[in-house]
C-alpha atoms as a PDB file:
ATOM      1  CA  UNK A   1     193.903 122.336 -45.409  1.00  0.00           C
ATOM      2  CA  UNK A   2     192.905 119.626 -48.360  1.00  0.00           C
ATOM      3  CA  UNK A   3     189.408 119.889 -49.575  1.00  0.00           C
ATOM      4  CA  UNK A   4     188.248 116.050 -50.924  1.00  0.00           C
ATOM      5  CA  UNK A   5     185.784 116.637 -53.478  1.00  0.00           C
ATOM      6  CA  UNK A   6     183.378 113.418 -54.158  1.00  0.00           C
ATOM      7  CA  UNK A   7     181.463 113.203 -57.303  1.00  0.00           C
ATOM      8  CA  UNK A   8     177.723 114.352 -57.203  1.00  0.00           C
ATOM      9  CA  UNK A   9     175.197 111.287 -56.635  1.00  0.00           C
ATOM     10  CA  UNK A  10     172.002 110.949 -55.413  1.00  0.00           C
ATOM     11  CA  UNK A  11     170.245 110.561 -52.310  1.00  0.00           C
ATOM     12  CA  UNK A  12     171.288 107.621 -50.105  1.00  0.00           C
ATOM     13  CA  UNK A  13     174.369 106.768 -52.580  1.00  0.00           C
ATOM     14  CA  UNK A  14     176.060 109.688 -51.965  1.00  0.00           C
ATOM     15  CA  UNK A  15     179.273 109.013 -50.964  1.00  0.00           C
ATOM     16  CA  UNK A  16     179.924 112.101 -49.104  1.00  0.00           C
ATOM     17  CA  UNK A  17     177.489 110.221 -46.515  1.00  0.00           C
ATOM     18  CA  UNK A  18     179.820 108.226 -44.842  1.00  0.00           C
ATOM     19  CA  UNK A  19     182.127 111.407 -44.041  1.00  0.00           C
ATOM     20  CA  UNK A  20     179.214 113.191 -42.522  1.00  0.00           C
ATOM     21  CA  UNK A  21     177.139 110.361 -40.614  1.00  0.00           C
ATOM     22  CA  UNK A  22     181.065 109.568 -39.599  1.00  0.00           C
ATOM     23  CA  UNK A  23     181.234 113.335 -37.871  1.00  0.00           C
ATOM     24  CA  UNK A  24     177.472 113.219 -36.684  1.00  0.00           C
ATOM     25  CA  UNK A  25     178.294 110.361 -34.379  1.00  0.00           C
ATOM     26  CA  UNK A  26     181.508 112.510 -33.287  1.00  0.00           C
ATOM     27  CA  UNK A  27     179.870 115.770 -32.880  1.00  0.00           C
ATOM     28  CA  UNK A  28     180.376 117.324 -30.308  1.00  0.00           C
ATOM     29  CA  UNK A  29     177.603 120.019 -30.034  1.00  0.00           C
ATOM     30  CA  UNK A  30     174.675 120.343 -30.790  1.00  0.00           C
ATOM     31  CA  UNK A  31     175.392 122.985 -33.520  1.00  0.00           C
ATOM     32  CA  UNK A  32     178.113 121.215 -34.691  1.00  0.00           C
ATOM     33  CA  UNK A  33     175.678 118.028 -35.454  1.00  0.00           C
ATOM     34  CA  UNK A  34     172.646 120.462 -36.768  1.00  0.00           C
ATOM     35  CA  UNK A  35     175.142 121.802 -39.432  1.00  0.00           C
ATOM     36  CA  UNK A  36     175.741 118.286 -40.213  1.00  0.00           C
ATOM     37  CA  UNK A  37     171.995 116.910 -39.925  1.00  0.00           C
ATOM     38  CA  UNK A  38     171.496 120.197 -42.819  1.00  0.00           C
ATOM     39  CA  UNK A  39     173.986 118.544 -45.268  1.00  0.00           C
ATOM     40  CA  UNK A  40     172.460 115.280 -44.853  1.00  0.00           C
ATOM     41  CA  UNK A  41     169.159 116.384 -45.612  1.00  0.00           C
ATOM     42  CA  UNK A  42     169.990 118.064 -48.149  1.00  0.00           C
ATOM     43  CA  UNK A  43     171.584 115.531 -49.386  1.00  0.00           C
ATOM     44  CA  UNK A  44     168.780 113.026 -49.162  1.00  0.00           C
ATOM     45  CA  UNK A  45     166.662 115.309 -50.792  1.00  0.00           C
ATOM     46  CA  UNK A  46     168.509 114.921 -54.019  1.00  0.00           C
ATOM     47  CA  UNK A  47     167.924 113.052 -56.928  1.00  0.00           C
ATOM     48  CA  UNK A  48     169.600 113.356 -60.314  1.00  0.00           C
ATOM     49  CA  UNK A  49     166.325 112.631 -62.564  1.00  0.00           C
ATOM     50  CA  UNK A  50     165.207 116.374 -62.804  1.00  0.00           C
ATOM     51  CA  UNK A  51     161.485 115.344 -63.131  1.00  0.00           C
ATOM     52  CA  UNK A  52     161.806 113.657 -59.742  1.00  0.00           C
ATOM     53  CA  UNK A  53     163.540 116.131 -58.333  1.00  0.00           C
ATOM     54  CA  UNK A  54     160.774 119.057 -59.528  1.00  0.00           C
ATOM     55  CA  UNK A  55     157.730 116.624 -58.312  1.00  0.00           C
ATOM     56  CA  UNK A  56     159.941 115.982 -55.043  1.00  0.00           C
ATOM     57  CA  UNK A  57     160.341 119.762 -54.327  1.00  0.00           C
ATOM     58  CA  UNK A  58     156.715 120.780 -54.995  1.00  0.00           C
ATOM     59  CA  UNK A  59     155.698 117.793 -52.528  1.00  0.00           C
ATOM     60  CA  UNK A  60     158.070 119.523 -49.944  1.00  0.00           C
ATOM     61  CA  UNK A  61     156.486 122.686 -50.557  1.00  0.00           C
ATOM     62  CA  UNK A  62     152.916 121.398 -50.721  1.00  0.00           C
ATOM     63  CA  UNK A  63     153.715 119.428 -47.104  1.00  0.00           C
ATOM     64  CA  UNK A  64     155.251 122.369 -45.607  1.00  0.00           C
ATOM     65  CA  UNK A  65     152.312 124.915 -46.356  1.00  0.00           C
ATOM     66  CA  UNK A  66     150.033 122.013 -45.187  1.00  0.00           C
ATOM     67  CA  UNK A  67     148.310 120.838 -48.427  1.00  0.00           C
ATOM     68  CA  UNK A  68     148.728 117.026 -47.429  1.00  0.00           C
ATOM     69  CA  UNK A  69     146.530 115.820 -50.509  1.00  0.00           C
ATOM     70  CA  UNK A  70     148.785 117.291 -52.863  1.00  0.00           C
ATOM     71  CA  UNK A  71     151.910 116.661 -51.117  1.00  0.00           C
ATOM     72  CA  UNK A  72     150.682 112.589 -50.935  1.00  0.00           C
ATOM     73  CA  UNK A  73     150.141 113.043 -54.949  1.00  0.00           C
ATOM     74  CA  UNK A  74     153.580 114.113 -55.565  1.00  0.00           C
ATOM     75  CA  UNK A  75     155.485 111.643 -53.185  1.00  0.00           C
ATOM     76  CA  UNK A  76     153.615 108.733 -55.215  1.00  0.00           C
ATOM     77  CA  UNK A  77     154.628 110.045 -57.942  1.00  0.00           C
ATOM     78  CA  UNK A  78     157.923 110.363 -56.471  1.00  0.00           C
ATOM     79  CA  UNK A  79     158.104 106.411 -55.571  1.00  0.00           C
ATOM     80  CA  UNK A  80     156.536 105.459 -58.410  1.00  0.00           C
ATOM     81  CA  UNK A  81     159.206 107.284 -60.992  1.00  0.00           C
ATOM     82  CA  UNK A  82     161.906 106.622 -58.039  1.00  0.00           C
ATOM     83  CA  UNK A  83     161.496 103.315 -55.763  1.00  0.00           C
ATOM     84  CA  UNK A  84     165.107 103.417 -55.265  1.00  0.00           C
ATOM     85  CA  UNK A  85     165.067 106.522 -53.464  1.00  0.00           C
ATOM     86  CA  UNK A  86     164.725 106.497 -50.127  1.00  0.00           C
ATOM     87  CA  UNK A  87     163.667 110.264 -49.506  1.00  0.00           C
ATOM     88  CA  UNK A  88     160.738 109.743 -51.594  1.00  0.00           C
ATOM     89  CA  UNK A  89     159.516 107.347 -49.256  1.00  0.00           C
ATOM     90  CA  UNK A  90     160.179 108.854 -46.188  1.00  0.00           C
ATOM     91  CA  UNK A  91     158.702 112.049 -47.200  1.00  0.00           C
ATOM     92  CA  UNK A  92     155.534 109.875 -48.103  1.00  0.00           C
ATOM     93  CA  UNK A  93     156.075 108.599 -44.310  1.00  0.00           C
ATOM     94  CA  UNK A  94     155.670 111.902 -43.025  1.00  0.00           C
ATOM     95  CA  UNK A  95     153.117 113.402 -44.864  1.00  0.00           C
ATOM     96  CA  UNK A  96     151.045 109.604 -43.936  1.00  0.00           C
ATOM     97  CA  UNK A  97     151.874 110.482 -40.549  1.00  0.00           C
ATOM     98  CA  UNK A  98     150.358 114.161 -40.611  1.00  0.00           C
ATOM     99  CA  UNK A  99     147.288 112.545 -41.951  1.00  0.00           C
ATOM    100  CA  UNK A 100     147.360 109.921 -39.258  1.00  0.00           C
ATOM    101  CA  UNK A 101     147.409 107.290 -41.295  1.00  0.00           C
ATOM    102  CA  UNK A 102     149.982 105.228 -39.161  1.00  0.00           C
ATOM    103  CA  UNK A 103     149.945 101.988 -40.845  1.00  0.00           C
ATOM    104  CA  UNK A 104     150.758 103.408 -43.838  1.00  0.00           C
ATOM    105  CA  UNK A 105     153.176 105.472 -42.578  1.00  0.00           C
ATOM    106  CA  UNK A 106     155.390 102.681 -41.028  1.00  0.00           C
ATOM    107  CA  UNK A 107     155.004 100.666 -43.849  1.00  0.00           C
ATOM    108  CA  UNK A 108     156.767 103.761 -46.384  1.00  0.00           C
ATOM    109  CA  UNK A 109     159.283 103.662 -43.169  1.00  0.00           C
ATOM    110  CA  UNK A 110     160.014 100.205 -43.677  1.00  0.00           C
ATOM    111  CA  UNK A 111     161.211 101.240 -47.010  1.00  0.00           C
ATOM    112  CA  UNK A 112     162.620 103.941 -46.083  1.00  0.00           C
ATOM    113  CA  UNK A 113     165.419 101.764 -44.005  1.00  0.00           C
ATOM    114  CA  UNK A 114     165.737  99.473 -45.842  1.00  0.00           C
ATOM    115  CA  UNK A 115     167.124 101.560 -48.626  1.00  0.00           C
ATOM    116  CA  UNK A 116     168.647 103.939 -45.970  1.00  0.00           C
ATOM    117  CA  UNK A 117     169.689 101.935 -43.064  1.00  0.00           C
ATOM    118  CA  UNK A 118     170.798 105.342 -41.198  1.00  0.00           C
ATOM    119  CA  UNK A 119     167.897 107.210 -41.406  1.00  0.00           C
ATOM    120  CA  UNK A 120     167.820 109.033 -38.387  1.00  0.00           C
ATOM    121  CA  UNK A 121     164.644 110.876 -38.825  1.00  0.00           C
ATOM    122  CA  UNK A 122     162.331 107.313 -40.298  1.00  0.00           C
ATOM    123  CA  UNK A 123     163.609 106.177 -36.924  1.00  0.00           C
ATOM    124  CA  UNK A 124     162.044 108.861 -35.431  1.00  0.00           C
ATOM    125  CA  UNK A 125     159.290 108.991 -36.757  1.00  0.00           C
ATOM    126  CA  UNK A 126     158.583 105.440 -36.084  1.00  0.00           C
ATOM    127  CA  UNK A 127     159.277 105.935 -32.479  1.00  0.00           C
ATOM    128  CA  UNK A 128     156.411 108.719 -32.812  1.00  0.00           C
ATOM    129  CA  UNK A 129     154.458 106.497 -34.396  1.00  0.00           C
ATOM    130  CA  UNK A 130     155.219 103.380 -31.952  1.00  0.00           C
ATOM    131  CA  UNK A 131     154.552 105.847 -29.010  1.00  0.00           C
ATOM    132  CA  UNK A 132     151.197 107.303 -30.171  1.00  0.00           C
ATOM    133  CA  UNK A 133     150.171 103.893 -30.248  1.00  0.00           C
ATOM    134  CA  UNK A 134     151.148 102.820 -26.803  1.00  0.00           C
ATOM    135  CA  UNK A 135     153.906 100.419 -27.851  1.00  0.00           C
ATOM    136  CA  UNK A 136     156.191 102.010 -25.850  1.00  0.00           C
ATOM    137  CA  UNK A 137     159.014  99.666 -25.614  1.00  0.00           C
ATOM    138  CA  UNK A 138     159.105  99.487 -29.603  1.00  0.00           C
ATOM    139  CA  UNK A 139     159.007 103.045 -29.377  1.00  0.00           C
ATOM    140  CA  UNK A 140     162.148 103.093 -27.012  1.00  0.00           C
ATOM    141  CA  UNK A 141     164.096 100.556 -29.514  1.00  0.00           C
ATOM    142  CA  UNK A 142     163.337 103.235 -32.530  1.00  0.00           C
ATOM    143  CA  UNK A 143     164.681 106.480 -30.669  1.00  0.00           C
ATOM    144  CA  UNK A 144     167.693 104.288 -29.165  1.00  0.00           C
ATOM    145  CA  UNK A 145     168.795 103.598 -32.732  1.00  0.00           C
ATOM    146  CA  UNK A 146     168.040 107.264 -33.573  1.00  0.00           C
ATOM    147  CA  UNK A 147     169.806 108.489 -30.859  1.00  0.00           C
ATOM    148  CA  UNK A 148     173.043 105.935 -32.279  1.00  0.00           C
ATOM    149  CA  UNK A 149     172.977 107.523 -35.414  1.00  0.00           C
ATOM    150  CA  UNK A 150     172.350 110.936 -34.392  1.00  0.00           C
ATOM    151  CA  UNK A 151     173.316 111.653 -30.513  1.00  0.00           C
ATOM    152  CA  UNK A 152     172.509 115.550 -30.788  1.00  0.00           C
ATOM    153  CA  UNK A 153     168.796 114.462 -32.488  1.00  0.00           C
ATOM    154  CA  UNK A 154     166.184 117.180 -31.175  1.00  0.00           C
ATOM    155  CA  UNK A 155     164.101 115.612 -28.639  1.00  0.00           C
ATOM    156  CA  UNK A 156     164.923 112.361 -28.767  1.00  0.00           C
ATOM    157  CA  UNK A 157     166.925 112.425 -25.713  1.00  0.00           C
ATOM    158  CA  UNK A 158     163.969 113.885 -24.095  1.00  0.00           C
ATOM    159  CA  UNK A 159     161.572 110.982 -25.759  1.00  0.00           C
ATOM    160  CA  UNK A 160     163.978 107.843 -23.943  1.00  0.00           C
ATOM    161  CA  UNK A 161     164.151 109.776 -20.643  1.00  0.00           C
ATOM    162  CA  UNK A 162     160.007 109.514 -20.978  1.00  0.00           C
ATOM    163  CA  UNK A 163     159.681 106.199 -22.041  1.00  0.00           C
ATOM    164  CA  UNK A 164     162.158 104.298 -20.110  1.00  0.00           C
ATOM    165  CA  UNK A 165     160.404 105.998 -16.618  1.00  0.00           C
ATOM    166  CA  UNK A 166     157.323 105.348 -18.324  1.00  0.00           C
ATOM    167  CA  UNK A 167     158.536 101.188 -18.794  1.00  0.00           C
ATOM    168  CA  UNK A 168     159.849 100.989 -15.514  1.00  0.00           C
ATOM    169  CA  UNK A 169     156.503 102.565 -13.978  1.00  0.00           C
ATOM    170  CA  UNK A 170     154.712  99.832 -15.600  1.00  0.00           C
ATOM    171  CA  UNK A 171     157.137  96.797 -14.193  1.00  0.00           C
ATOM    172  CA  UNK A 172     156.906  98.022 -10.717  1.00  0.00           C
END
């Protein structure tokens, strides 16, 4: 067995990415593409300026006990030291999202893609977003390209199914 070690980078430049997002689209099960889906995240969640990467980790922490405020605080700071990384953003998205601030969210999603065209999760989220506010067919176009990236994505599947019976109760 040969082992192919890539240098260290951050983020969305890592190249260990296209290996990975290569073998998500192959996976074959769904544990298969969770264990993959980890190393991307964790991935993503890097970032080689150690003051970003402390205000980026408390943010996580902050978001995931549910103090929103201070999560919002950090990911600004996190953009504003960092607009090149596209974690920052998306975590920004998210924690926008859990404060139902929508337009805002999809607006840190935007950015998100545009720095991270694979983003499998900002495409989620904007096909939560799209669906909360009955666009549904913008909605279907975000989990579709989710789905392209990531075919094993938890409940996407599930979210097309809906939405395309949904469109085609509408047309009839």
């Amino acid at each position: 067995m040969v082992f192919i070690s890539l240098p260290l980078e951050a983020g969305q430049e890592d190249k260990r990415l296209n290996l990975l997002f290569a073998g998500l689209a192959k996976s074959n099960t769904v544990g298969e593409a969770k264990s993959i889906e980890h190393s991307i995240w964790q991935i993503w969640i890097e970032n080689k300026n150690q003051p970003v990467s402390r205000i980026m980790d408390f943010g996580i922490k902050s978001m995931d006990a549910g103090a929103l405020k201070a999560a919002l605080k950090a990911f600004d700071k996190v953009v504003e030291m960092d607009p090149e990384f596209a974690e920052g953003w998306n975590k920004r998205a998210t924690t926008y999202y859990l404060l139902r601030d929508y337009r805002a969210s999809v607006k840190d999603i935007a950015q998100t893609l545009r720095l991270e065209p694979r983003h499998f999760g900002a495409l989620s989220g904007l096909g939560l977003i799209n669906a909360a506010l009955g666009r549904h067919s913008a909605a279907l176009k975000a989990f579709e390209q989710a789905s392209t990236i990531h075919p094993h994505m938890s409940g996407v599947q599930q979210h097309i199914k809906l939405l395309k019976e949904y469109l085609k109760g509408e047309k009839t």
